[in-house]
C-alpha atoms as a PDB file:
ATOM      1  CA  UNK A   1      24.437 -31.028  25.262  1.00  0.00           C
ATOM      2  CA  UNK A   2      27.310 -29.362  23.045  1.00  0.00           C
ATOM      3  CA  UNK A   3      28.729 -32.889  22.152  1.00  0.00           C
ATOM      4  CA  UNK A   4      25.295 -33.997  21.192  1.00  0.00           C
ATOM      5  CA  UNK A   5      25.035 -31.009  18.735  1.00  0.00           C
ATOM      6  CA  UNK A   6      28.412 -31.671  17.317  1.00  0.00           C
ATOM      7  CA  UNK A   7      27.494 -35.128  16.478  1.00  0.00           C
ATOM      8  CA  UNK A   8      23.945 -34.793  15.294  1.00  0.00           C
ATOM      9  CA  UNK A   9      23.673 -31.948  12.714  1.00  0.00           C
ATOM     10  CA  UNK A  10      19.653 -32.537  12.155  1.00  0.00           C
ATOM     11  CA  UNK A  11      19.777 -31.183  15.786  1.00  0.00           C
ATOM     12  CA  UNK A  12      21.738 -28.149  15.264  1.00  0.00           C
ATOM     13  CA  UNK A  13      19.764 -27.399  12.191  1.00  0.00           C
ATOM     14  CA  UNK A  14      16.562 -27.625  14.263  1.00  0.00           C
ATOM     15  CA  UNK A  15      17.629 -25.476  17.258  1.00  0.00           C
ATOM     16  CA  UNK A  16      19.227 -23.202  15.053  1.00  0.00           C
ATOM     17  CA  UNK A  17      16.073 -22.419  13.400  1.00  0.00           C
ATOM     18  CA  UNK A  18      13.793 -22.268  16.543  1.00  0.00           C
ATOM     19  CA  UNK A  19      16.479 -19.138  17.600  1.00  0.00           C
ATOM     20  CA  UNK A  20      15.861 -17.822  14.536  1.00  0.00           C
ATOM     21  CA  UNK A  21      12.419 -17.742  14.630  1.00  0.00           C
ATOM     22  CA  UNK A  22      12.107 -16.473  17.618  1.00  0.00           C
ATOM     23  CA  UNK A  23      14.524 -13.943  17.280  1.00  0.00           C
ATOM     24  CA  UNK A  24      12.040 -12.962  14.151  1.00  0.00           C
ATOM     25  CA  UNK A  25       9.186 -12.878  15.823  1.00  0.00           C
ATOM     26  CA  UNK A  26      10.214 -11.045  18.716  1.00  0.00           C
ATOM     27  CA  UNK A  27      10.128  -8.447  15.792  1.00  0.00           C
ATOM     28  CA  UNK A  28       6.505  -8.282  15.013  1.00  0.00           C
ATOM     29  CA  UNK A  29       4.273  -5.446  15.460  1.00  0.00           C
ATOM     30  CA  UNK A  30       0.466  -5.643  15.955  1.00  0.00           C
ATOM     31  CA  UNK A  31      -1.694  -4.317  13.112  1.00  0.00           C
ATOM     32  CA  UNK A  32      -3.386  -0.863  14.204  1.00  0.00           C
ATOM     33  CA  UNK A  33      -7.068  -1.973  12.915  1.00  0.00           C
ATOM     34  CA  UNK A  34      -8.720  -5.072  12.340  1.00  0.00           C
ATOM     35  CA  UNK A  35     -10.008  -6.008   8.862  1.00  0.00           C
ATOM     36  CA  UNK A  36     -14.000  -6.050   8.920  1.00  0.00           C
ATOM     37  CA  UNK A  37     -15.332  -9.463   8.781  1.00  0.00           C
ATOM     38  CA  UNK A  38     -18.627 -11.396  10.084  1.00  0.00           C
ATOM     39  CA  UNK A  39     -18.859 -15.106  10.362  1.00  0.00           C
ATOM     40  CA  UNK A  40     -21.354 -17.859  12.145  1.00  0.00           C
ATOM     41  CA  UNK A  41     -20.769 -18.961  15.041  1.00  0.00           C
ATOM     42  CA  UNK A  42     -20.706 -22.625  15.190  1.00  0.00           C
ATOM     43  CA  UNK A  43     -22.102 -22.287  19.022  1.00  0.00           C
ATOM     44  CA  UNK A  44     -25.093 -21.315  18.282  1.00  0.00           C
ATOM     45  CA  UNK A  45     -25.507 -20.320  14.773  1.00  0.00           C
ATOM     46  CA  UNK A  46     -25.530 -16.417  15.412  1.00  0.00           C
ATOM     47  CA  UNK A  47     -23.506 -14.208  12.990  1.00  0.00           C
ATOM     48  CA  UNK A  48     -20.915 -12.364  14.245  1.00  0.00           C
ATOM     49  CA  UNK A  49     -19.084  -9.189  13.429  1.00  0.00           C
ATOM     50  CA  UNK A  50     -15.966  -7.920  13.866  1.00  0.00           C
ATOM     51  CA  UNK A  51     -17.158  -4.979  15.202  1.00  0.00           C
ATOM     52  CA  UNK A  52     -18.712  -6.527  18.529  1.00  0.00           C
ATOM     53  CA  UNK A  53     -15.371  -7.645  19.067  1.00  0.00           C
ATOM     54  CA  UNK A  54     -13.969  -3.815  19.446  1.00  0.00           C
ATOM     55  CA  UNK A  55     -11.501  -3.662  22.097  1.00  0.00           C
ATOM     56  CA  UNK A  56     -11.385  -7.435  22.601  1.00  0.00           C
ATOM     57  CA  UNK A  57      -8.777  -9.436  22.521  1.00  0.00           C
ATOM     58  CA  UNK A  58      -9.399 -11.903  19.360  1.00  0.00           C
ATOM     59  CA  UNK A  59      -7.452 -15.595  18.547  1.00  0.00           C
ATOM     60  CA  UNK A  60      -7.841 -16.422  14.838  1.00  0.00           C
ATOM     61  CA  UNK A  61      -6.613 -20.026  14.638  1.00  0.00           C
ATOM     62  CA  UNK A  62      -6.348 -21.016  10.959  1.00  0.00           C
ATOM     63  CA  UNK A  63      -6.928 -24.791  11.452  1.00  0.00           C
ATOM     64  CA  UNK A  64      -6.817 -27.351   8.322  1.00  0.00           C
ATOM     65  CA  UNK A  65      -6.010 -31.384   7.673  1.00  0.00           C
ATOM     66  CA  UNK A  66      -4.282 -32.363   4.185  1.00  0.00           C
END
């Protein structure tokens, strides 16, 4: 595994970075309140608010294609 990182410096470069990272995030802290927000639920077309969701656990995935 060493020799392989000697000779290939695209893979040292890459590993190096994904200990970085998570070294960095390790670091993060949690926000102490949630921004108010309401959206439609593509389920069912309901709105929903952000404050039904208090003490929930919420996953905001950010999803795009270029």
């Amino acid at each position: 595994m060493i020799r392989s990182l000697i000779r290939n410096p695209r893979l040292t470069t890459i590993l190096a970075t994904l200990i970085s990272l998570s070294i960095y995030c390790g670091q993060a802290q949690a926000a102490s309140s949630m921004p108010t927000f309401a959206m439609t639920n593509v389920a069912n077309g309901k709105m929903v608010d952000s404050q039904s969701l208090n003490g929930k656990v919420v996953l905001i995935n950010f999803f795009t294609t270029w």
